[in-house]
PDB file of N, CA and C in Angstrom:
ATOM      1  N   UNK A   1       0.856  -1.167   0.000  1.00  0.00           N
ATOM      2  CA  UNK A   1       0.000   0.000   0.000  1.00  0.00           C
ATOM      3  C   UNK A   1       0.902   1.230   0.000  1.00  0.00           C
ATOM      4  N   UNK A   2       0.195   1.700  -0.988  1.00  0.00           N
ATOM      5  CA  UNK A   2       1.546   3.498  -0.893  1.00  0.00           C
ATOM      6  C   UNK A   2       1.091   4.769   0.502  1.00  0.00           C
ATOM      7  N   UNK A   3       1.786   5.265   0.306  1.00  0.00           N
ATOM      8  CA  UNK A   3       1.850   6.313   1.736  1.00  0.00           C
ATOM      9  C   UNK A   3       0.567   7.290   0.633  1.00  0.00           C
ATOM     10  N   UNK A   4       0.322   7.193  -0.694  1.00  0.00           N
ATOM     11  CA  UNK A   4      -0.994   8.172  -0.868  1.00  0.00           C
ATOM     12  C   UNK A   4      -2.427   7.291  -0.479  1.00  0.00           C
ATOM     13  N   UNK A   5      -2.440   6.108  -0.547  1.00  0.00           N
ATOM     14  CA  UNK A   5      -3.381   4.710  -0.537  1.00  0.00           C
ATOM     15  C   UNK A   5      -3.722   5.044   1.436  1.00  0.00           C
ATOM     16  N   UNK A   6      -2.471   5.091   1.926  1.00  0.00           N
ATOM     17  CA  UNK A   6      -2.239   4.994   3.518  1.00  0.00           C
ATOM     18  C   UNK A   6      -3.279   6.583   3.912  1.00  0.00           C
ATOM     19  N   UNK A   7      -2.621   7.637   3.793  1.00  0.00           N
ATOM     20  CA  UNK A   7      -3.143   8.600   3.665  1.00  0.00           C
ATOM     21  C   UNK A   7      -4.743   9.107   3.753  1.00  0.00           C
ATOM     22  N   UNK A   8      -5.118   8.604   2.167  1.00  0.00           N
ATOM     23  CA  UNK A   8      -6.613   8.111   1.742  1.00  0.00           C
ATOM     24  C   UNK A   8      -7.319   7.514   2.670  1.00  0.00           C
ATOM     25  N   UNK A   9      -7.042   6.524   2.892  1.00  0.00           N
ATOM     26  CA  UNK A   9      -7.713   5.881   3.782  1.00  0.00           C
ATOM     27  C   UNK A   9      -7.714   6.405   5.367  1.00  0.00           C
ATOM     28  N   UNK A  10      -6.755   6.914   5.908  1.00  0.00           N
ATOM     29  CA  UNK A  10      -6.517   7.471   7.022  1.00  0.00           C
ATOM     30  C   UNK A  10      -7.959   8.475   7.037  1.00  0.00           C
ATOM     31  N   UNK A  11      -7.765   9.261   5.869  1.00  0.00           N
ATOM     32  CA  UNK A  11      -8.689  10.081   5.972  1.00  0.00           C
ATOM     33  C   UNK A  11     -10.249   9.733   5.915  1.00  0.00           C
ATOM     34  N   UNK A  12     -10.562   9.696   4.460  1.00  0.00           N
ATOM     35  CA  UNK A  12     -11.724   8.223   4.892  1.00  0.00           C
ATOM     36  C   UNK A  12     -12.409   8.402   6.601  1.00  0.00           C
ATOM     37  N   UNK A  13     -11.468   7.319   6.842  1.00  0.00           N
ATOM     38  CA  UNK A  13     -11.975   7.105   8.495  1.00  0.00           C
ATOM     39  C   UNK A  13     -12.248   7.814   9.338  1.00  0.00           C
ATOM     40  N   UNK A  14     -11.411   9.255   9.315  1.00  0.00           N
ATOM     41  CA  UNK A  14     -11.692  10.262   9.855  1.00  0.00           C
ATOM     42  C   UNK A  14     -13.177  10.994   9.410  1.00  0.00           C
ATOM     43  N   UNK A  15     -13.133  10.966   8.215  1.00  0.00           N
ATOM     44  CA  UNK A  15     -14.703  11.362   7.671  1.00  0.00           C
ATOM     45  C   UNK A  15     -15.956  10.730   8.267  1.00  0.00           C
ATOM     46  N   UNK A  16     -15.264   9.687   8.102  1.00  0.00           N
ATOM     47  CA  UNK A  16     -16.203   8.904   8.421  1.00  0.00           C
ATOM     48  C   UNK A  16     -16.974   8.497  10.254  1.00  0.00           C
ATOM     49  N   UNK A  17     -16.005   8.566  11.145  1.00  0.00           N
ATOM     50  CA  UNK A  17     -15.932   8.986  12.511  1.00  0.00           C
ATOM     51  C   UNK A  17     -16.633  10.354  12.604  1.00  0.00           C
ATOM     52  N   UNK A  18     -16.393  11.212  11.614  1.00  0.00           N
ATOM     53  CA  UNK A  18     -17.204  12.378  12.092  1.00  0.00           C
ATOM     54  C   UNK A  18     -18.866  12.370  11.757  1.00  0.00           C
ATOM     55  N   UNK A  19     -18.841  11.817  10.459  1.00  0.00           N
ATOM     56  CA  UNK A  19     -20.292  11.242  10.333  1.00  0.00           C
ATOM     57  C   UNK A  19     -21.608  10.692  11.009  1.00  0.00           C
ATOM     58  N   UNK A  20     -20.454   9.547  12.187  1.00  0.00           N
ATOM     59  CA  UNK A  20     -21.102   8.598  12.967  1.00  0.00           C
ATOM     60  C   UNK A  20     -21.042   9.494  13.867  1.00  0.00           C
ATOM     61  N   UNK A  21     -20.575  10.066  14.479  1.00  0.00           N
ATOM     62  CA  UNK A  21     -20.765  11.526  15.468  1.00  0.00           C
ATOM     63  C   UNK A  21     -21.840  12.050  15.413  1.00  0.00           C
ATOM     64  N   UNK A  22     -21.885  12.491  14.332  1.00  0.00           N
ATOM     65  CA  UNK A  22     -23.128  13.859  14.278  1.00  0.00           C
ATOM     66  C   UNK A  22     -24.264  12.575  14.275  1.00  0.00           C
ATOM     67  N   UNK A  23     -24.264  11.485  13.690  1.00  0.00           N
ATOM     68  CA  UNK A  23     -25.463  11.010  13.907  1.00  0.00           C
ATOM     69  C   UNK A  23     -26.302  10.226  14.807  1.00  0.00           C
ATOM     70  N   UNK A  24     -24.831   9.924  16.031  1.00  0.00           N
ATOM     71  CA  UNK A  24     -24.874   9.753  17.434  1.00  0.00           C
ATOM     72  C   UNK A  24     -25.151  10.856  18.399  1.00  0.00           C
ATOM     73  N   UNK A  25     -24.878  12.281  17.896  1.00  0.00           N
ATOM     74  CA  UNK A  25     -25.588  13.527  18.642  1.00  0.00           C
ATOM     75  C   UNK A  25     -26.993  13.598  18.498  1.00  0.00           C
ATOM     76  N   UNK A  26     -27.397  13.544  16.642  1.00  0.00           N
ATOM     77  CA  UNK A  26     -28.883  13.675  16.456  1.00  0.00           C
ATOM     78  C   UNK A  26     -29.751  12.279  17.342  1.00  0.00           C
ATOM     79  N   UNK A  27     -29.509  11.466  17.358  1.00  0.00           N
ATOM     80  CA  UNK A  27     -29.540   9.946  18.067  1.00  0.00           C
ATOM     81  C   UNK A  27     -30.180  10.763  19.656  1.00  0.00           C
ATOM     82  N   UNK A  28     -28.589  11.566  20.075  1.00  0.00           N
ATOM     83  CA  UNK A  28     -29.047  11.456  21.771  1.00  0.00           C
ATOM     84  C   UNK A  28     -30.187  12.814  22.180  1.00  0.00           C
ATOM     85  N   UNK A  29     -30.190  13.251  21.037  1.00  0.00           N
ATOM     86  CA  UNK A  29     -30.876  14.883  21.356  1.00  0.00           C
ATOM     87  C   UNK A  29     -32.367  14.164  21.392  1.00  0.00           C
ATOM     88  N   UNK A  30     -32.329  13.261  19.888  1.00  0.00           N
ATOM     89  CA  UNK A  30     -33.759  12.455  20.157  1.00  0.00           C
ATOM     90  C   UNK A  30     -34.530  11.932  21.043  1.00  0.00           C
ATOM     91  N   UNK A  31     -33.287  11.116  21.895  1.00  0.00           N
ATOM     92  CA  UNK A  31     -33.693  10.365  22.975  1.00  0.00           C
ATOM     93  C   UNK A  31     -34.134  11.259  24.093  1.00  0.00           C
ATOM     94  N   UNK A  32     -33.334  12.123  24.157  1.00  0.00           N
ATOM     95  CA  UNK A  32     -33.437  13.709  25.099  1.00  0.00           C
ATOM     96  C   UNK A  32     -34.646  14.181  25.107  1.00  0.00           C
ATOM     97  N   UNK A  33     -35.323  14.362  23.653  1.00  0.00           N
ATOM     98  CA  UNK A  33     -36.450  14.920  23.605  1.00  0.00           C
ATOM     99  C   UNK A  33     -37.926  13.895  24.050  1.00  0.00           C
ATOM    100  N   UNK A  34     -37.342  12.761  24.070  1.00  0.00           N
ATOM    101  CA  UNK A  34     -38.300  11.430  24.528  1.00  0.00           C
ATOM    102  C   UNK A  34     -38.458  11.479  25.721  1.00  0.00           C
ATOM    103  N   UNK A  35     -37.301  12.205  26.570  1.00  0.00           N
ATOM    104  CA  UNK A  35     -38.006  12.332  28.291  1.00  0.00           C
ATOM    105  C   UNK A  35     -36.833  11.168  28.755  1.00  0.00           C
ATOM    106  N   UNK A  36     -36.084  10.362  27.724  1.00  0.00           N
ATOM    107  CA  UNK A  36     -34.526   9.160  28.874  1.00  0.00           C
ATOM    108  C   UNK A  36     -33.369   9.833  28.884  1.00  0.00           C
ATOM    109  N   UNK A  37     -33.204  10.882  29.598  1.00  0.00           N
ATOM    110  CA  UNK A  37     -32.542  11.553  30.041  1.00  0.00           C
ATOM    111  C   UNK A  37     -31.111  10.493  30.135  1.00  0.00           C
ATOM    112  N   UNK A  38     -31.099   9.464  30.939  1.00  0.00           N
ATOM    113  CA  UNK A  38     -30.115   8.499  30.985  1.00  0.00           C
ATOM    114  C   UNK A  38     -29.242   8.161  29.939  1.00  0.00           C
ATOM    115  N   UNK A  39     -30.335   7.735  28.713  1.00  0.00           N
ATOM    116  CA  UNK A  39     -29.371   6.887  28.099  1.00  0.00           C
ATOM    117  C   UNK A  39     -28.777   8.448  27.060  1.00  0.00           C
ATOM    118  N   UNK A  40     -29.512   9.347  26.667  1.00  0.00           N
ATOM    119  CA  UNK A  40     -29.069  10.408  26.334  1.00  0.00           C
ATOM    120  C   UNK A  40     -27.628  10.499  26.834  1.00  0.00           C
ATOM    121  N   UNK A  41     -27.320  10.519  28.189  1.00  0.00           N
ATOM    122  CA  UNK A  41     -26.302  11.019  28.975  1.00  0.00           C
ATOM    123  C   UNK A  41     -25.349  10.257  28.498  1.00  0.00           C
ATOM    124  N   UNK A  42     -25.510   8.959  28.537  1.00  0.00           N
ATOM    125  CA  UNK A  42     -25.057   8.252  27.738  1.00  0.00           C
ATOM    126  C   UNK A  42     -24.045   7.854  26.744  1.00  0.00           C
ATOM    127  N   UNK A  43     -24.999   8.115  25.942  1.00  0.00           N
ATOM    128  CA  UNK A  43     -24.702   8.376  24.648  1.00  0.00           C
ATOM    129  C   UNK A  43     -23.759  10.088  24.369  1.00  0.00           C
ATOM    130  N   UNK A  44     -23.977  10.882  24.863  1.00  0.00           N
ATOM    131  CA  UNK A  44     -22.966  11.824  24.739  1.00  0.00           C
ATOM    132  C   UNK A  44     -21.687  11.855  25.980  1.00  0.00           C
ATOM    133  N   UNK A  45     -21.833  10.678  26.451  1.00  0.00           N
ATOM    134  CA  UNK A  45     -20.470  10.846  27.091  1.00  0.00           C
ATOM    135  C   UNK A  45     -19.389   9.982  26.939  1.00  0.00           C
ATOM    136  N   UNK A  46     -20.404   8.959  25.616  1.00  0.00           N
ATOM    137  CA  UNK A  46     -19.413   8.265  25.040  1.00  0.00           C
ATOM    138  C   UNK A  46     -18.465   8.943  23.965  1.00  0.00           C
ATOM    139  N   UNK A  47     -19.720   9.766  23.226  1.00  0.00           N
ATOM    140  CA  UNK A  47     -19.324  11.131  21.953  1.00  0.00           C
ATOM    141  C   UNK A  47     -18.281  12.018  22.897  1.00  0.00           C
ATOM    142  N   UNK A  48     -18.483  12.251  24.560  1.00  0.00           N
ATOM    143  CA  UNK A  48     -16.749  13.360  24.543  1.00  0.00           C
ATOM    144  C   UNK A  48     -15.401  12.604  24.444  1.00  0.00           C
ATOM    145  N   UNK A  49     -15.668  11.458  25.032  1.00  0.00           N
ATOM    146  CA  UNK A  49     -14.450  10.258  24.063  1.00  0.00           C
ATOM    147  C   UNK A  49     -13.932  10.183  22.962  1.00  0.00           C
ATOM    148  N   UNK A  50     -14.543  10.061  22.430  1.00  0.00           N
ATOM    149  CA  UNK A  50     -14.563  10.499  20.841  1.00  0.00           C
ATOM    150  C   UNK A  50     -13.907  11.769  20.665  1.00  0.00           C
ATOM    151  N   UNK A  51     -14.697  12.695  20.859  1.00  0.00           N
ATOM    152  CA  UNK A  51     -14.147  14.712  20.935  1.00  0.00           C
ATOM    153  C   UNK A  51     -12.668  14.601  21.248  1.00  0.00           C
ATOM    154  N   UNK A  52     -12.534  13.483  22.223  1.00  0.00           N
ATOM    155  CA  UNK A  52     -11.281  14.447  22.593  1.00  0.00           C
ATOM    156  C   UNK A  52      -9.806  13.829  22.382  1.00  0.00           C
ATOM    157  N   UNK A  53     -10.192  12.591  21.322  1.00  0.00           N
ATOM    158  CA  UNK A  53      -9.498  12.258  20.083  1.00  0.00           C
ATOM    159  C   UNK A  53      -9.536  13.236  19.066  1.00  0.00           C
ATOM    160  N   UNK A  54     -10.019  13.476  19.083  1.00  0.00           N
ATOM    161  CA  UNK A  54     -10.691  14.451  17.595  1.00  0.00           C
ATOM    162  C   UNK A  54      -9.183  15.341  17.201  1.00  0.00           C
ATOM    163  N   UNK A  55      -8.607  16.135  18.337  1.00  0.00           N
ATOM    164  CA  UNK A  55      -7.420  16.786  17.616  1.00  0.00           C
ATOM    165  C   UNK A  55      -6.365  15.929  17.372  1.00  0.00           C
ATOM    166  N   UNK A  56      -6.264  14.786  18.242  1.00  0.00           N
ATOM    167  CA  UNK A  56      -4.864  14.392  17.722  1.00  0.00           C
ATOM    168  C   UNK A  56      -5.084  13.667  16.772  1.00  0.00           C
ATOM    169  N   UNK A  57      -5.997  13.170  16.002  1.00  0.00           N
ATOM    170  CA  UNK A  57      -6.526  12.402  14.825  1.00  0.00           C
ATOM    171  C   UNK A  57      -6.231  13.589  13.719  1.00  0.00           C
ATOM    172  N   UNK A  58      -6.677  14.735  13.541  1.00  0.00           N
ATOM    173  CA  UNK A  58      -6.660  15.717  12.465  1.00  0.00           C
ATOM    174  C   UNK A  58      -5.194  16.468  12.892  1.00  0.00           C
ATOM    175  N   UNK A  59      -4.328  16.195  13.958  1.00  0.00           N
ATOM    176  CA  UNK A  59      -3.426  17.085  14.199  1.00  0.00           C
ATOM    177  C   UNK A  59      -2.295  15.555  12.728  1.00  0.00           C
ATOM    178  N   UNK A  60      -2.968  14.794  13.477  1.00  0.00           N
ATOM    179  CA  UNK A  60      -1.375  13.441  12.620  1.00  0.00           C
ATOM    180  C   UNK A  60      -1.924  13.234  11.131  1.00  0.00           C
ATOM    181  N   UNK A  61      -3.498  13.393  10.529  1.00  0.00           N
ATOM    182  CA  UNK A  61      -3.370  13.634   9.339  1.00  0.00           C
ATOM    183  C   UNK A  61      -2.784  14.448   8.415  1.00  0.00           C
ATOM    184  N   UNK A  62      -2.827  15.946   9.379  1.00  0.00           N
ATOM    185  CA  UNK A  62      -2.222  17.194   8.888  1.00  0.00           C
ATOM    186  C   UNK A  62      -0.371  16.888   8.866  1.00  0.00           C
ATOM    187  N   UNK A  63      -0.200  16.295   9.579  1.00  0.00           N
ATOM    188  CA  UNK A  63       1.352  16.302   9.610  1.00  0.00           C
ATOM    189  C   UNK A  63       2.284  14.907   8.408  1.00  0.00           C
ATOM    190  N   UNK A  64       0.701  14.220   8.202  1.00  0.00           N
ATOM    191  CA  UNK A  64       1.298  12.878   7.187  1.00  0.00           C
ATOM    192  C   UNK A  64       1.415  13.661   6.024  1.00  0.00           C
ATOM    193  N   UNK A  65       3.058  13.417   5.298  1.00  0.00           N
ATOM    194  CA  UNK A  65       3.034  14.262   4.091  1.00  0.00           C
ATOM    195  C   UNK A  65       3.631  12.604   3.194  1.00  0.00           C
ATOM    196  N   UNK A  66       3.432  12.992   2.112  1.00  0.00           N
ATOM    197  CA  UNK A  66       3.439  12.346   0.636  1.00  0.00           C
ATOM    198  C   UNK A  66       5.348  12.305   0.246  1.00  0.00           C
ATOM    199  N   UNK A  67       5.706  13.202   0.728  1.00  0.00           N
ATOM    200  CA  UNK A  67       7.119  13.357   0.359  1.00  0.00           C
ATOM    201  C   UNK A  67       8.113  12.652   1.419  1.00  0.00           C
ATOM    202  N   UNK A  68       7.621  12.477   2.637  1.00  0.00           N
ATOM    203  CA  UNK A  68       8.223  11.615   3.673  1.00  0.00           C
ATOM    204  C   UNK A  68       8.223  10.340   3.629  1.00  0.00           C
ATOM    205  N   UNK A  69       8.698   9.371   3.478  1.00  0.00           N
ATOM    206  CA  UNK A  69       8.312   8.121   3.726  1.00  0.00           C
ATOM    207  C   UNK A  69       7.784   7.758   4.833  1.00  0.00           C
ATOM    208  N   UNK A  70       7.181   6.507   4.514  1.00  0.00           N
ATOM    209  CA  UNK A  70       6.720   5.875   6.663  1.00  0.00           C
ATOM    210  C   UNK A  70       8.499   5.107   6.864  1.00  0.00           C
ATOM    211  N   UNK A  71       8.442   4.769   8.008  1.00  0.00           N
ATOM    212  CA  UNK A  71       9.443   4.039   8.479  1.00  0.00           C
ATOM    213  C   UNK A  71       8.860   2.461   7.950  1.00  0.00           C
ATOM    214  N   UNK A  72      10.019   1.716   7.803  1.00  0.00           N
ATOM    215  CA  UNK A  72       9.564   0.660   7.258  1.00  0.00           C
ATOM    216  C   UNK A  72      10.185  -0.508   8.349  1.00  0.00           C
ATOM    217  N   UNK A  73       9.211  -1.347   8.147  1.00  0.00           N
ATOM    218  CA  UNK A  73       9.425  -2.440   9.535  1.00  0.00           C
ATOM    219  C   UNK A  73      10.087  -3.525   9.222  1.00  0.00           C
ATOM    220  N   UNK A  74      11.142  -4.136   9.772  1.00  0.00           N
ATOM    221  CA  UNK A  74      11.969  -5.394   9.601  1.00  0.00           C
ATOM    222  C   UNK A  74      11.109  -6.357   9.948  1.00  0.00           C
ATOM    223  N   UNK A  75      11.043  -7.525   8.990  1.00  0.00           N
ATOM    224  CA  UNK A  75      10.375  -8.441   8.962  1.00  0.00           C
ATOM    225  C   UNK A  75      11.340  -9.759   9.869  1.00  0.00           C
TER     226      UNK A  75
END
Protein backbone atom coordinates (compact mmCIF):
# COMPACT_ATOMS: atom_id res chain seq x y z
CA UNK A 1 0.00 0.00 0.00
CA UNK A 2 1.55 3.50 -0.89
CA UNK A 3 1.85 6.31 1.74
CA UNK A 4 -0.99 8.17 -0.87
CA UNK A 5 -3.38 4.71 -0.54
CA UNK A 6 -2.24 4.99 3.52
CA UNK A 7 -3.14 8.60 3.66
CA UNK A 8 -6.61 8.11 1.74
CA UNK A 9 -7.71 5.88 3.78
CA UNK A 10 -6.52 7.47 7.02
CA UNK A 11 -8.69 10.08 5.97
CA UNK A 12 -11.72 8.22 4.89
CA UNK A 13 -11.97 7.11 8.49
CA UNK A 14 -11.69 10.26 9.85
CA UNK A 15 -14.70 11.36 7.67
CA UNK A 16 -16.20 8.90 8.42
CA UNK A 17 -15.93 8.99 12.51
CA UNK A 18 -17.20 12.38 12.09
CA UNK A 19 -20.29 11.24 10.33
CA UNK A 20 -21.10 8.60 12.97
CA UNK A 21 -20.77 11.53 15.47
CA UNK A 22 -23.13 13.86 14.28
CA UNK A 23 -25.46 11.01 13.91
CA UNK A 24 -24.87 9.75 17.43
CA UNK A 25 -25.59 13.53 18.64
CA UNK A 26 -28.88 13.67 16.46
CA UNK A 27 -29.54 9.95 18.07
CA UNK A 28 -29.05 11.46 21.77
CA UNK A 29 -30.88 14.88 21.36
CA UNK A 30 -33.76 12.46 20.16
CA UNK A 31 -33.69 10.36 22.98
CA UNK A 32 -33.44 13.71 25.10
CA UNK A 33 -36.45 14.92 23.61
CA UNK A 34 -38.30 11.43 24.53
CA UNK A 35 -38.01 12.33 28.29
CA UNK A 36 -34.53 9.16 28.87
CA UNK A 37 -32.54 11.55 30.04
CA UNK A 38 -30.11 8.50 30.98
CA UNK A 39 -29.37 6.89 28.10
CA UNK A 40 -29.07 10.41 26.33
CA UNK A 41 -26.30 11.02 28.97
CA UNK A 42 -25.06 8.25 27.74
CA UNK A 43 -24.70 8.38 24.65
CA UNK A 44 -22.97 11.82 24.74
CA UNK A 45 -20.47 10.85 27.09
CA UNK A 46 -19.41 8.26 25.04
CA UNK A 47 -19.32 11.13 21.95
CA UNK A 48 -16.75 13.36 24.54
CA UNK A 49 -14.45 10.26 24.06
CA UNK A 50 -14.56 10.50 20.84
CA UNK A 51 -14.15 14.71 20.94
CA UNK A 52 -11.28 14.45 22.59
CA UNK A 53 -9.50 12.26 20.08
CA UNK A 54 -10.69 14.45 17.59
CA UNK A 55 -7.42 16.79 17.62
CA UNK A 56 -4.86 14.39 17.72
CA UNK A 57 -6.53 12.40 14.83
CA UNK A 58 -6.66 15.72 12.46
CA UNK A 59 -3.43 17.09 14.20
CA UNK A 60 -1.38 13.44 12.62
CA UNK A 61 -3.37 13.63 9.34
CA UNK A 62 -2.22 17.19 8.89
CA UNK A 63 1.35 16.30 9.61
CA UNK A 64 1.30 12.88 7.19
CA UNK A 65 3.03 14.26 4.09
CA UNK A 66 3.44 12.35 0.64
CA UNK A 67 7.12 13.36 0.36
CA UNK A 68 8.22 11.61 3.67
CA UNK A 69 8.31 8.12 3.73
CA UNK A 70 6.72 5.87 6.66
CA UNK A 71 9.44 4.04 8.48
CA UNK A 72 9.56 0.66 7.26
CA UNK A 73 9.43 -2.44 9.54
CA UNK A 74 11.97 -5.39 9.60
CA UNK A 75 10.38 -8.44 8.96
Amino acid sequence: MSDKDIQTLLTLINHRQDRLASACKDIADWIDSQGDLPAAGKIRETLRAVEADEVLVKRTLTTLSLDRPLPRFRH
